[in-house]
C-alpha atoms as a PDB file:
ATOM      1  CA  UNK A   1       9.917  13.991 -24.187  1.00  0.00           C
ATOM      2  CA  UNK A   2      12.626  14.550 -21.679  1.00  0.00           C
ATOM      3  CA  UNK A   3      13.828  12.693 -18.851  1.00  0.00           C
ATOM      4  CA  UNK A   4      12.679  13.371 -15.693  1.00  0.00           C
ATOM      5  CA  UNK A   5      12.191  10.116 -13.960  1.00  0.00           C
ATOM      6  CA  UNK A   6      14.387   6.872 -13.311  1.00  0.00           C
ATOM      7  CA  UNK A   7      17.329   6.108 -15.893  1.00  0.00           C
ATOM      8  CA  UNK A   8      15.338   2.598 -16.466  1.00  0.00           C
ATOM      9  CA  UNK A   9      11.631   4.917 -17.624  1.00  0.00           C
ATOM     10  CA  UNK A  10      12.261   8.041 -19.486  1.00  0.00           C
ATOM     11  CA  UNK A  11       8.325   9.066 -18.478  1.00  0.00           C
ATOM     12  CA  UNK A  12       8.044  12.106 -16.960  1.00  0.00           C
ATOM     13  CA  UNK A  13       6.113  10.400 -14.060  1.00  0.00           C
ATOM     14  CA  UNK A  14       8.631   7.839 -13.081  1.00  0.00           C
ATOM     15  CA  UNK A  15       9.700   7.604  -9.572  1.00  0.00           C
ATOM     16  CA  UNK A  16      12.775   5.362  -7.692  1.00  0.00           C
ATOM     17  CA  UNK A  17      11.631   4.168  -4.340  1.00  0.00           C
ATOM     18  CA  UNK A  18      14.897   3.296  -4.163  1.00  0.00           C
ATOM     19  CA  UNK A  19      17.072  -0.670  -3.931  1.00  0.00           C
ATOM     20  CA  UNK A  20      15.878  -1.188  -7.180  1.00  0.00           C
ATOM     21  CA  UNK A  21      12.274  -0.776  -7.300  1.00  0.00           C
ATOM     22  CA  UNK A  22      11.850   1.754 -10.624  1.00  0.00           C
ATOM     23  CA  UNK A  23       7.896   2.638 -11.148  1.00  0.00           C
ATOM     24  CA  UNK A  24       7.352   3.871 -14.475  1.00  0.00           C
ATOM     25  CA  UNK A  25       4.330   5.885 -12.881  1.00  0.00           C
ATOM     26  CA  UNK A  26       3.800   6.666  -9.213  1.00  0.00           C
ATOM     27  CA  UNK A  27       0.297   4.725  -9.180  1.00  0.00           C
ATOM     28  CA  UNK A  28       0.087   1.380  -7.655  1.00  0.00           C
ATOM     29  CA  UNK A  29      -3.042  -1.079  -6.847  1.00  0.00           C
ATOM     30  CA  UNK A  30      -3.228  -1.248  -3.441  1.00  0.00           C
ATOM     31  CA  UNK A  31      -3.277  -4.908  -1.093  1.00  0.00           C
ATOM     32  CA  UNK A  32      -6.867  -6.640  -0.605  1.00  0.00           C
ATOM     33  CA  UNK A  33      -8.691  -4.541  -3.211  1.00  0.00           C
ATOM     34  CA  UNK A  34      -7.369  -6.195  -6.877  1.00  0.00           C
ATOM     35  CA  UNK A  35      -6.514  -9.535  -4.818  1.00  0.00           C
ATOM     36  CA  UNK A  36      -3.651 -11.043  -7.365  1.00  0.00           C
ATOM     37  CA  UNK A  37      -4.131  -8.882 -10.218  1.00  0.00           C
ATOM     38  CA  UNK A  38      -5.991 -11.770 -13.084  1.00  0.00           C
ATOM     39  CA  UNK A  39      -9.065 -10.120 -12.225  1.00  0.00           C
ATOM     40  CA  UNK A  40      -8.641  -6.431 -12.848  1.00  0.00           C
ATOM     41  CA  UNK A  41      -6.148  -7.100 -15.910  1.00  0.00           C
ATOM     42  CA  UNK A  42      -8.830  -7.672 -17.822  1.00  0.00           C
ATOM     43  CA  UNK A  43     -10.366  -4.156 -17.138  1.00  0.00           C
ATOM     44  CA  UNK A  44      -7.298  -2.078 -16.351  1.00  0.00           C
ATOM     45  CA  UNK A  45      -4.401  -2.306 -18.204  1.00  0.00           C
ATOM     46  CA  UNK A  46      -2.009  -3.001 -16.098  1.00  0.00           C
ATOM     47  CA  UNK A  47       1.227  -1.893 -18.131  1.00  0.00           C
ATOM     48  CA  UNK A  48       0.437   1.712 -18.083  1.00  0.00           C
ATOM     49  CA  UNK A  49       0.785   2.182 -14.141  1.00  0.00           C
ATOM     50  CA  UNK A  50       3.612   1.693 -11.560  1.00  0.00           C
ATOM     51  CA  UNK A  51       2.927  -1.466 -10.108  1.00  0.00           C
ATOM     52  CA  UNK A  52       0.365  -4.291  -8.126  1.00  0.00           C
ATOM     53  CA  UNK A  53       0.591  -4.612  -4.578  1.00  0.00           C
ATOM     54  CA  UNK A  54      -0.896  -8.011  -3.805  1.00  0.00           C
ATOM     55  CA  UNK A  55      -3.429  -9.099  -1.550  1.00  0.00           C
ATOM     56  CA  UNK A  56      -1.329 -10.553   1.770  1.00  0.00           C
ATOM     57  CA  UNK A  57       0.007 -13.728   1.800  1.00  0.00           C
ATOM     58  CA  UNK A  58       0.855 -15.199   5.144  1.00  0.00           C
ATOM     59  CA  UNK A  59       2.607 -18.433   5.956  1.00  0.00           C
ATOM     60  CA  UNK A  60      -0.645 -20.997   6.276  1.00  0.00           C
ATOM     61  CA  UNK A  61      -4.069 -20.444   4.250  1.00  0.00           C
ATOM     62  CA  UNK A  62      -6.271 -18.268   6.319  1.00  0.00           C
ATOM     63  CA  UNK A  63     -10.059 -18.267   5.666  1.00  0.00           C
ATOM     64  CA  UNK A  64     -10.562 -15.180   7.751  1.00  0.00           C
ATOM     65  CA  UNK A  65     -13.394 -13.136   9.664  1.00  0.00           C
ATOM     66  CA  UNK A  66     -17.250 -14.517   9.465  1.00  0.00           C
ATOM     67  CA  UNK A  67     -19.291 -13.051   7.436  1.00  0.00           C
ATOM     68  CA  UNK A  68     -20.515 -10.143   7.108  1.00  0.00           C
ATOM     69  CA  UNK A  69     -17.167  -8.889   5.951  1.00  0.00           C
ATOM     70  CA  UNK A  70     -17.982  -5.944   4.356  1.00  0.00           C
ATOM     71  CA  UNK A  71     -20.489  -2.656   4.440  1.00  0.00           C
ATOM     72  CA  UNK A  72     -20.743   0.378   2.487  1.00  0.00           C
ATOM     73  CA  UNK A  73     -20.303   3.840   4.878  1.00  0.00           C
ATOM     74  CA  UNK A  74     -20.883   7.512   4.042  1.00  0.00           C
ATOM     75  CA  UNK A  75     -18.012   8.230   1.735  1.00  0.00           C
ATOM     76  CA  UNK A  76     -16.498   4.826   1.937  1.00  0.00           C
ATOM     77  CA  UNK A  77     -16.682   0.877   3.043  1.00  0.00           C
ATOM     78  CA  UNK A  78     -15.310  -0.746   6.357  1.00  0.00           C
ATOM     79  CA  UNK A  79     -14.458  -4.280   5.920  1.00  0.00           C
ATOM     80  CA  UNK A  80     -13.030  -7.138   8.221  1.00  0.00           C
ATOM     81  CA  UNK A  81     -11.800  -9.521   5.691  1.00  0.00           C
ATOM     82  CA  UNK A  82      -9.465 -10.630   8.507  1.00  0.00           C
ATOM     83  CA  UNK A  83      -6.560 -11.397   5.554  1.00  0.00           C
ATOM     84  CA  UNK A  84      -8.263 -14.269   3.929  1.00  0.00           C
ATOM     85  CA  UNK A  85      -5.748 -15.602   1.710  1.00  0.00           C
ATOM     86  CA  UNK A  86      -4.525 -18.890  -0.335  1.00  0.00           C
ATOM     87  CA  UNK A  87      -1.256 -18.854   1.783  1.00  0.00           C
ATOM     88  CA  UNK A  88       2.280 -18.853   0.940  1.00  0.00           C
ATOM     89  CA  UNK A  89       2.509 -22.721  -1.311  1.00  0.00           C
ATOM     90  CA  UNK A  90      -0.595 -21.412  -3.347  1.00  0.00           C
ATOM     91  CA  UNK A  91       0.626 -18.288  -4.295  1.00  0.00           C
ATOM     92  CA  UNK A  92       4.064 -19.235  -5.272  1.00  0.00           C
ATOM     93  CA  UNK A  93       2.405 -22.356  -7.157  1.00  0.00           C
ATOM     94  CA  UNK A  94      -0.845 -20.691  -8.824  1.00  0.00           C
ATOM     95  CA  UNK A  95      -0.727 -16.971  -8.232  1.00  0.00           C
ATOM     96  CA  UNK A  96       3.255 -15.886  -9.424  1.00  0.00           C
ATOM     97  CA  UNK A  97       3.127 -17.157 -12.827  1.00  0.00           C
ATOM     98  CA  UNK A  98       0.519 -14.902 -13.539  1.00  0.00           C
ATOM     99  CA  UNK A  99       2.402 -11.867 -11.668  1.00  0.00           C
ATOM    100  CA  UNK A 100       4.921 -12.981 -14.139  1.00  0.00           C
ATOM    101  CA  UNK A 101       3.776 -11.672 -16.954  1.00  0.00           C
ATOM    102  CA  UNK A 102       3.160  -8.652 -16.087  1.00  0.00           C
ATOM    103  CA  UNK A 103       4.446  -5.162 -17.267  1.00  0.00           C
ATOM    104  CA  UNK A 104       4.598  -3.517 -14.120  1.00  0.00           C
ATOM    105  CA  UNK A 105       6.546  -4.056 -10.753  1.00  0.00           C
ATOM    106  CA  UNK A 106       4.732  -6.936  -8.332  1.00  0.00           C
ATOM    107  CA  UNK A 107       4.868  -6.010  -4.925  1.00  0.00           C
ATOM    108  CA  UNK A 108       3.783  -8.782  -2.303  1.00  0.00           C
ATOM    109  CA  UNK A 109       2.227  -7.610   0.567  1.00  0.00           C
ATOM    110  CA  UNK A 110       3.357 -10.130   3.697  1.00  0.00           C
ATOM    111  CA  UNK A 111       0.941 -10.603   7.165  1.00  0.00           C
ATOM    112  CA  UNK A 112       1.776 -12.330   9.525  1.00  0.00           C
ATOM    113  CA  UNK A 113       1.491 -14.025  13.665  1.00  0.00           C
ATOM    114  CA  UNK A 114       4.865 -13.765  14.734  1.00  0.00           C
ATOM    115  CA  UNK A 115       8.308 -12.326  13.673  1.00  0.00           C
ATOM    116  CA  UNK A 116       9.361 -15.988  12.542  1.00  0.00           C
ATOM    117  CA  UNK A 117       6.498 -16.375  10.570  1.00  0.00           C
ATOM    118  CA  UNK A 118       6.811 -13.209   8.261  1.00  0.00           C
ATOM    119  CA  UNK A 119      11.072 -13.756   7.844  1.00  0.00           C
ATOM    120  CA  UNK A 120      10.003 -16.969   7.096  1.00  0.00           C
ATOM    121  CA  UNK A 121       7.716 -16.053   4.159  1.00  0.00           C
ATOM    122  CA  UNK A 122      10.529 -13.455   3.193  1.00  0.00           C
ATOM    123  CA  UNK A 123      13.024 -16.225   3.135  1.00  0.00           C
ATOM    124  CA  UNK A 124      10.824 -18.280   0.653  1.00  0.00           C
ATOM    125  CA  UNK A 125       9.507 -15.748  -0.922  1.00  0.00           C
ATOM    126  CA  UNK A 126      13.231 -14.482  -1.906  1.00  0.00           C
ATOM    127  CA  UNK A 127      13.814 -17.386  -4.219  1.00  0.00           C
ATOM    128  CA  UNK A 128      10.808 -16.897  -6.066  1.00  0.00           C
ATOM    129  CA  UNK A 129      11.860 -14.795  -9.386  1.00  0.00           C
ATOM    130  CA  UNK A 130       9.662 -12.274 -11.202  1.00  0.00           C
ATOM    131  CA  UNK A 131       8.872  -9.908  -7.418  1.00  0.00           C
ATOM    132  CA  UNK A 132       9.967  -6.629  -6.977  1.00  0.00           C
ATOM    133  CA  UNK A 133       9.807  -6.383  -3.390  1.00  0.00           C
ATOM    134  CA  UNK A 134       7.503  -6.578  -0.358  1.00  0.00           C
ATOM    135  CA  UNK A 135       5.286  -4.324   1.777  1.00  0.00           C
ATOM    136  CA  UNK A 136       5.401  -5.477   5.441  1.00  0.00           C
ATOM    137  CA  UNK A 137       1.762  -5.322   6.605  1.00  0.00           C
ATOM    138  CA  UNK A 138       2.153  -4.521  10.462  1.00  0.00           C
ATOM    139  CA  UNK A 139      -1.304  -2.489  10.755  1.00  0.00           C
ATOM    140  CA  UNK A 140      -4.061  -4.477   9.738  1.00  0.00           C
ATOM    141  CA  UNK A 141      -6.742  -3.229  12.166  1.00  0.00           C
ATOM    142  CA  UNK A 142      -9.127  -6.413  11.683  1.00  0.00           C
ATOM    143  CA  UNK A 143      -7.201  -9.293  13.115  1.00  0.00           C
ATOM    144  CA  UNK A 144      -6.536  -9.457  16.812  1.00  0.00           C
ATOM    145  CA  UNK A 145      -3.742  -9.832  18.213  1.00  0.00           C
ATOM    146  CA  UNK A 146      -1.430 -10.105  15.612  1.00  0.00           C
ATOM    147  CA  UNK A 147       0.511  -7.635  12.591  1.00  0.00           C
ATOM    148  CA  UNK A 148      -1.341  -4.837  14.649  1.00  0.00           C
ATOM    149  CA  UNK A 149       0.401  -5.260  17.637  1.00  0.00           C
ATOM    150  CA  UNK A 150       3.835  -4.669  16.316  1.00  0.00           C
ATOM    151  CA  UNK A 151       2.281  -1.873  14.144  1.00  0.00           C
ATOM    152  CA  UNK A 152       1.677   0.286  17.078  1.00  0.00           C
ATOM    153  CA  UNK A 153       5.410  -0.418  19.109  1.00  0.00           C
ATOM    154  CA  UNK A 154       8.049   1.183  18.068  1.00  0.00           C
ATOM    155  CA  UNK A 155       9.907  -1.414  19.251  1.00  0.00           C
ATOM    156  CA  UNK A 156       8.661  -3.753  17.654  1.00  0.00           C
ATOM    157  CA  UNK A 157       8.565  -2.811  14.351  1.00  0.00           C
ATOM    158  CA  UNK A 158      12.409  -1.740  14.935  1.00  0.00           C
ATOM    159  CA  UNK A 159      13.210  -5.622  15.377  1.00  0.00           C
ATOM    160  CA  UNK A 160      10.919  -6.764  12.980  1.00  0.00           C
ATOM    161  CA  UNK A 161      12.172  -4.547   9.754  1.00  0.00           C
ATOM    162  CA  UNK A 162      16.044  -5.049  11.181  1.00  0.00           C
ATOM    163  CA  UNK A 163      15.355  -8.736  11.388  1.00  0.00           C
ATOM    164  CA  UNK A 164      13.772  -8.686   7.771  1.00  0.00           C
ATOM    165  CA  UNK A 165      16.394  -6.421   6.583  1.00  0.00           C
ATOM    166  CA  UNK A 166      19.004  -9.393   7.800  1.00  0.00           C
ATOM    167  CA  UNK A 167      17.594 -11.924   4.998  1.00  0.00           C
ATOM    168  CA  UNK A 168      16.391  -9.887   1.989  1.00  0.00           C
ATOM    169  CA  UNK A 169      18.319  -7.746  -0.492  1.00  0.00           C
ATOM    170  CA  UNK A 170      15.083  -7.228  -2.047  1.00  0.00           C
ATOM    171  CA  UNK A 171      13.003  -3.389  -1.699  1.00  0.00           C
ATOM    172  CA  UNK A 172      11.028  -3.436   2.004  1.00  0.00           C
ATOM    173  CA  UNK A 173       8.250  -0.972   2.221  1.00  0.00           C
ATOM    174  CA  UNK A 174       6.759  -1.215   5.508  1.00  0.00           C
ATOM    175  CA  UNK A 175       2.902  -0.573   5.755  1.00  0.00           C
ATOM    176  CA  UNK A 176       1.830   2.026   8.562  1.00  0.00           C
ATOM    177  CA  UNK A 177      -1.266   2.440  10.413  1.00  0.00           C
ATOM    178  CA  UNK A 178      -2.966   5.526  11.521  1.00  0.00           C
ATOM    179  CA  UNK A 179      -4.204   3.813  14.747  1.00  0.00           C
ATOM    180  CA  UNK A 180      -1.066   5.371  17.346  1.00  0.00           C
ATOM    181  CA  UNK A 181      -0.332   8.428  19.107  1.00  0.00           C
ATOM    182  CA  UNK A 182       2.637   9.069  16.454  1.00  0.00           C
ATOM    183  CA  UNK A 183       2.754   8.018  12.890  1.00  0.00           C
ATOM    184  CA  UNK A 184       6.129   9.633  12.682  1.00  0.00           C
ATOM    185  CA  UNK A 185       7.817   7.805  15.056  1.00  0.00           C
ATOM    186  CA  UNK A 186       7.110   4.426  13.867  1.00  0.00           C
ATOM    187  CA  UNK A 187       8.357   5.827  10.477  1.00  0.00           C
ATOM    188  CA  UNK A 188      11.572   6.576  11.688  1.00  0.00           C
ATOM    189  CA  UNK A 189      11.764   3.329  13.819  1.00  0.00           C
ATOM    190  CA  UNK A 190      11.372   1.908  10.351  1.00  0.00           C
ATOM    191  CA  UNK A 191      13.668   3.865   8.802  1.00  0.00           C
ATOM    192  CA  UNK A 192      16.587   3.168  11.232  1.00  0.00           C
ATOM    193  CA  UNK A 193      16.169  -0.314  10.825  1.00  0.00           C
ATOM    194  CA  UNK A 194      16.254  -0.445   7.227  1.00  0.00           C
ATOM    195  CA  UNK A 195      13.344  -0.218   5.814  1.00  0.00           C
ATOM    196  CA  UNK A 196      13.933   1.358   1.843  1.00  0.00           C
ATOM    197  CA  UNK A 197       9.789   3.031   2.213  1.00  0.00           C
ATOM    198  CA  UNK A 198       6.454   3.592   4.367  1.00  0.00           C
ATOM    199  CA  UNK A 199       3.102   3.109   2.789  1.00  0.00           C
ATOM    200  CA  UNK A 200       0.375   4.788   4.417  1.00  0.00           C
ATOM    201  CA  UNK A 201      -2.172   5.116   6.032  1.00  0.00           C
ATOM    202  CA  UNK A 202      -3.812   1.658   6.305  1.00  0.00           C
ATOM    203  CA  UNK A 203      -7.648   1.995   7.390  1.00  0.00           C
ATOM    204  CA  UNK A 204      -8.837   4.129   9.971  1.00  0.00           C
ATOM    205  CA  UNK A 205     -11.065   1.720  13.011  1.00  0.00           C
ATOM    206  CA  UNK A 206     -14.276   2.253  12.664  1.00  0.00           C
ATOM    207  CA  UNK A 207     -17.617   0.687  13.118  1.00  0.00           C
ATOM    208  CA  UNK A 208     -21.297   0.872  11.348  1.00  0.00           C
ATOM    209  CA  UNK A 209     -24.397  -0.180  13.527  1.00  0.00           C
ATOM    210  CA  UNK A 210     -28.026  -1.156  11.686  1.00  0.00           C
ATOM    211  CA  UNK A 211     -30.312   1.277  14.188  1.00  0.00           C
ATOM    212  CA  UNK A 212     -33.031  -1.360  13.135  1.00  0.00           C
ATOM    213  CA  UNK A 213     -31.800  -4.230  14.508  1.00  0.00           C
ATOM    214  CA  UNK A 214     -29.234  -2.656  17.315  1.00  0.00           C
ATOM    215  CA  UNK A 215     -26.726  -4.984  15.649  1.00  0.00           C
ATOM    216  CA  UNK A 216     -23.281  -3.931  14.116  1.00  0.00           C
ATOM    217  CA  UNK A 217     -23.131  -4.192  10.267  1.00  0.00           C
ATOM    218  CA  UNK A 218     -20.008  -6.410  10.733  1.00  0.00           C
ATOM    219  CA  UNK A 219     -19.743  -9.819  12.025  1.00  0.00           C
ATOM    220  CA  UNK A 220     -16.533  -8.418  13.849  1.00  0.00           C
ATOM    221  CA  UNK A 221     -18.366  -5.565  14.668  1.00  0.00           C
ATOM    222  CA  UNK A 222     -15.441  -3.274  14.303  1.00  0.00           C
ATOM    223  CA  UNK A 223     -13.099  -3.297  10.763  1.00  0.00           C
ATOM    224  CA  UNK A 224     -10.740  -1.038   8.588  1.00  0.00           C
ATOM    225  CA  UNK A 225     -12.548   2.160   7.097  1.00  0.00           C
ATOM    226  CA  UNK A 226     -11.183   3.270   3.972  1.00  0.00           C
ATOM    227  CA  UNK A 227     -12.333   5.385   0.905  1.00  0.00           C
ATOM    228  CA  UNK A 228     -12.421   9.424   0.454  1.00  0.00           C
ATOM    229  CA  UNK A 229     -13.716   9.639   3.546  1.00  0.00           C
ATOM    230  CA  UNK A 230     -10.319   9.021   5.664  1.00  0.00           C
ATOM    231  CA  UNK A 231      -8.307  11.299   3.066  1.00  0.00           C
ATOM    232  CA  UNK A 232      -8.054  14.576   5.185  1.00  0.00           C
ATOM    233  CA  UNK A 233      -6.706  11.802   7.792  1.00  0.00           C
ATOM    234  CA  UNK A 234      -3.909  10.080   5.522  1.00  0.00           C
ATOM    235  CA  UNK A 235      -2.809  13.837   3.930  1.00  0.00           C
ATOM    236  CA  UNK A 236      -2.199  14.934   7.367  1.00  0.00           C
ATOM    237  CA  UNK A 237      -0.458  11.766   8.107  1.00  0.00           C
ATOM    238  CA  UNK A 238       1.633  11.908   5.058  1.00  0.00           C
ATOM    239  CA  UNK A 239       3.009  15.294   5.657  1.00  0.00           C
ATOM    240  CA  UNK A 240       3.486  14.567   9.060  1.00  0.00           C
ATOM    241  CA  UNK A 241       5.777  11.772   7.905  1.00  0.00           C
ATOM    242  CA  UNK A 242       7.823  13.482   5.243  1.00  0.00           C
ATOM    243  CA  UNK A 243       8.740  16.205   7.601  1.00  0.00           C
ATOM    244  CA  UNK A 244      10.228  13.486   9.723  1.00  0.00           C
ATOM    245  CA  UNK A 245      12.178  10.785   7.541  1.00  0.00           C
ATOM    246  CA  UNK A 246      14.152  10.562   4.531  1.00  0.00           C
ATOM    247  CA  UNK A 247      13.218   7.323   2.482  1.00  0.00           C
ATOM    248  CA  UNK A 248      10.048   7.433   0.051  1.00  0.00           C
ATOM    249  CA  UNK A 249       6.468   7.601   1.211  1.00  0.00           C
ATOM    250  CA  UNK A 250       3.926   6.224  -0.345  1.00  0.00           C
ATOM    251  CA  UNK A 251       0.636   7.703   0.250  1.00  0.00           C
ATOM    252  CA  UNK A 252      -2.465   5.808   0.215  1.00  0.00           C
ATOM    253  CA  UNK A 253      -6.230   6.006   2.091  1.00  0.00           C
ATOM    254  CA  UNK A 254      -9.082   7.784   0.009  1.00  0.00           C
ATOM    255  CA  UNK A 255      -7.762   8.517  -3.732  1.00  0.00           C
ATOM    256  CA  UNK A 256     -10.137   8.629  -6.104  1.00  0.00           C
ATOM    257  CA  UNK A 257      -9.098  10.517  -8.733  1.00  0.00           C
ATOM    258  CA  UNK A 258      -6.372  12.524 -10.298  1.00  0.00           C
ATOM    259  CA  UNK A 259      -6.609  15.584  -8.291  1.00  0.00           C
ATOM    260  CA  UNK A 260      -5.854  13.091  -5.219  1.00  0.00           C
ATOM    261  CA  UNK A 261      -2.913  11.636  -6.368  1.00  0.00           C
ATOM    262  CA  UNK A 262      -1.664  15.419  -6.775  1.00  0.00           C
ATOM    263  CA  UNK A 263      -2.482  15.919  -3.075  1.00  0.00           C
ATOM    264  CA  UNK A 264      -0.650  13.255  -1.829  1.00  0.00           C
ATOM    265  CA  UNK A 265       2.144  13.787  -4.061  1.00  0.00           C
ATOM    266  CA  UNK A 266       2.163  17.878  -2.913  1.00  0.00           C
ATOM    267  CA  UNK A 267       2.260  16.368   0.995  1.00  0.00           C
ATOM    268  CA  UNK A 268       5.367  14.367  -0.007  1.00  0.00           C
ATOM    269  CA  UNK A 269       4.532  11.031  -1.297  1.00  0.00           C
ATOM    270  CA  UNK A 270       6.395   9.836  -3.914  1.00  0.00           C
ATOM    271  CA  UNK A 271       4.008   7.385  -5.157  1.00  0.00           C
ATOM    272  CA  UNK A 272       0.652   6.576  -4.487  1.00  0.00           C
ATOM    273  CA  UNK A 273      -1.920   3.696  -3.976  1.00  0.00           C
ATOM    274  CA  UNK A 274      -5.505   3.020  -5.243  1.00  0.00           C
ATOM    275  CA  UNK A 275      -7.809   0.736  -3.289  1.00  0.00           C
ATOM    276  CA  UNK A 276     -11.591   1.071  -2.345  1.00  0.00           C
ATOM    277  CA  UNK A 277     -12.166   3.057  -5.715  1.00  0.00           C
ATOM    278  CA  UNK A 278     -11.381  -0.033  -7.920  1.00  0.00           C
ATOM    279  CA  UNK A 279     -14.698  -1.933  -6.599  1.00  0.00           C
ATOM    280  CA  UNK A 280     -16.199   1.638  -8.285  1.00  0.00           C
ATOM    281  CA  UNK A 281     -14.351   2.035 -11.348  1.00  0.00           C
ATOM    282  CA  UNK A 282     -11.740  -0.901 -12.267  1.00  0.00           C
ATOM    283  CA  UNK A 283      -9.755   1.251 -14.588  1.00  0.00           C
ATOM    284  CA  UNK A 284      -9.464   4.367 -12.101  1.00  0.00           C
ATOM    285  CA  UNK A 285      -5.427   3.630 -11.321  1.00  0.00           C
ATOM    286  CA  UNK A 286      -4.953   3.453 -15.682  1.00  0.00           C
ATOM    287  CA  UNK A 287      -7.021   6.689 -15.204  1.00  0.00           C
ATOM    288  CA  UNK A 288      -4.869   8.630 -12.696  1.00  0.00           C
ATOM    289  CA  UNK A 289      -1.837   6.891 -14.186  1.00  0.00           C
ATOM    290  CA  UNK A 290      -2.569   8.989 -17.602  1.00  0.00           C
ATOM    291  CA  UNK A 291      -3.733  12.115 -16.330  1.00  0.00           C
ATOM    292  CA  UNK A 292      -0.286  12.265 -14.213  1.00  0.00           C
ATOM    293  CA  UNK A 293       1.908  11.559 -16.542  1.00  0.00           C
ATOM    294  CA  UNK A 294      -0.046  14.351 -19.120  1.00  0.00           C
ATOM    295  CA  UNK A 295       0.297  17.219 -16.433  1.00  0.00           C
ATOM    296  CA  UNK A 296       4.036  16.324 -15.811  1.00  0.00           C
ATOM    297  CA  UNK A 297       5.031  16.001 -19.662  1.00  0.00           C
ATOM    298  CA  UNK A 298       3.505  19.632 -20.136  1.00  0.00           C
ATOM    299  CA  UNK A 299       5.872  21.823 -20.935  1.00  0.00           C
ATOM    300  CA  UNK A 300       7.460  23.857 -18.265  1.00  0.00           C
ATOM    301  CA  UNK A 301       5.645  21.943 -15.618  1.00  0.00           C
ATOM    302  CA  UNK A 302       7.558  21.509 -12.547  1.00  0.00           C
ATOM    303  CA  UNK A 303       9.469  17.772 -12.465  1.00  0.00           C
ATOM    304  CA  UNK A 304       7.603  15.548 -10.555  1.00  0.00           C
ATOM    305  CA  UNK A 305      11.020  15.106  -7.986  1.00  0.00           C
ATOM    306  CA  UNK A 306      10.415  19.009  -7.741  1.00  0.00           C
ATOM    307  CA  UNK A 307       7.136  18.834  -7.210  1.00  0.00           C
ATOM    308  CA  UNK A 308       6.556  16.219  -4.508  1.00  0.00           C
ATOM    309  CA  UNK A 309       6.832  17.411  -1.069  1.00  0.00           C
ATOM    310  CA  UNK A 310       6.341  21.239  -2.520  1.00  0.00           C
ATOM    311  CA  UNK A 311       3.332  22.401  -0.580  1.00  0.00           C
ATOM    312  CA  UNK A 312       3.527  26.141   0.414  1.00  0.00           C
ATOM    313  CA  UNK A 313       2.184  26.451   4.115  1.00  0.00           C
ATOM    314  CA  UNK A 314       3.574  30.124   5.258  1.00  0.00           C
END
């Protein structure tokens, strides 16, 4: 088989995001749908894609939204999970030895209240061994007033990524919502302050009512909506991105099977994340994983490098 990804994977699938962070396949689990990975390694096998992308860790424990947290939609699920999580002692103590021993890249996905609060999980978090790098969640659309706020500034997520960029010599991909006027110029606000990627989209606001008894389905009445039904959204967003900055993209927000991933890739991502279709089919990012690497170790199919970014639109 020849070489066309990183020098570290000679599959022809593998991708550099760059500062060290070498997927041997573009797919990743994505945050808040495989929580820390013990789960899902039991049905997925974990070694044949890219990487994990753990559920977000913030500072201090966080029990999150009431219930209900969750609904099924047409095409999808909204959910207002409000970043429940074991906090930052917890996961160092009884989530990272497991992360360990893993055969793929660990990505820790960081929320937080305040600037201090996520460099100072990035300071701890940076004498931990065994991570590859973290994805800086400013666009959760379920918690008020906090990682959404900077999400949406330009501004703000300049200081934040420059201040984060300060303390770490570890990979920063910085998580992007949909929810603004212009995807593209957070991106490069990100990008100028030295962030090495952009993940996106995160969910799409939305909101399901129960006609029967005039009540919204969710205790927070509005939440994140994800699955294949925000796709068409997070292509669009994608390609608007890649025409506007230079560091990798990874594309996320309704993939649910092979011919997906190719989308994504064809808009310009150079990897890609899997989320709402592991509660349907735990193995799906093993799956797509496969069926990628097949079609790019064909012979005389265009090198994935070649390929990504390649859509014809004259």
């Amino acid at each position: 088989m020849s070489q066309q990804g990183t020098d570290r994977y000679s599959t022809c699938a593998a991708v550099s995001l760059g500062r060290g962070l070498e997927l041997k396949s573009p797919v990743l689990l994505a945050s808040g749908t495989v929580s820390y990975g013990e789960e899902i390694s039991k049905l997925c096998d974990l070694s044949k894609i890219g990487g994990i992308v753990t559920k977000a860790i913030s500072l201090e424990p966080r029990t999150g939204n009431l219930p209900r947290r969750i609904a099924e939609t047409p095409s999808g699920m909204i959910n207002a999970i409000g970043l429940a999580n074991v906090g930052l002692e917890r996961f160092i103590t009884d989530k990272v030895p497991f992360l360990r021993t893993l055969d793929t890249a660990v990505i820790v996905n960081i929320a937080g209240r305040s600037i201090d609060e996520y460099l100072e999980v990035v300071s701890r978090l940076d004498a931990v061994e065994g991570l590859s790098g973290y994805e800086i969640n400013l666009s959760c659309p379920n918690v008020k007033g906090e990682c959404m706020i900077m999400g949406v500034s330009r501004d703000a997520t300049f200081e934040i990524v420059s201040e984060l960029r300060k303390i770490t010599a570890r990979h920063l991909m910085i998580k992007l919502t949909p929810n603004v006027t212009s995807i593209s110029t957070i991106a490069l606000a990100a990008q100028e302050a030295g962030a090495d990627s952009v993940s996106l989209i995160n969910t799409v606001v939305g909101m399901a009512i129960d006609y029967k008894t005039r009540r919204p389905l969710l205790k927070n009445i509005t939440g994140g909506l994800s699955g294949p039904a925000i796709k068409p959204i997070a292509l669009a967003k994608v390609w608007e991105v890649f025409k506007a900055v230079s560091i990798p993209i990874v594309g996320m927000g309704g993939i649910a099977g092979f011919e997906d991933a190719m989308e994504f890739i064809l808009a310009g991502s150079k990897a890609v994340q899997i989320g709402t279709m592991n509660f349907v089919y735990p193995d799906i990012a093993e799956q797509v994983a496969t069926a990628i690497e097949r079609y790019f170790s064909t012979p005389g199919a265009t090198p994935i490098n070649e390929y990504r970014g390649s859509l014809i639109t004259d």
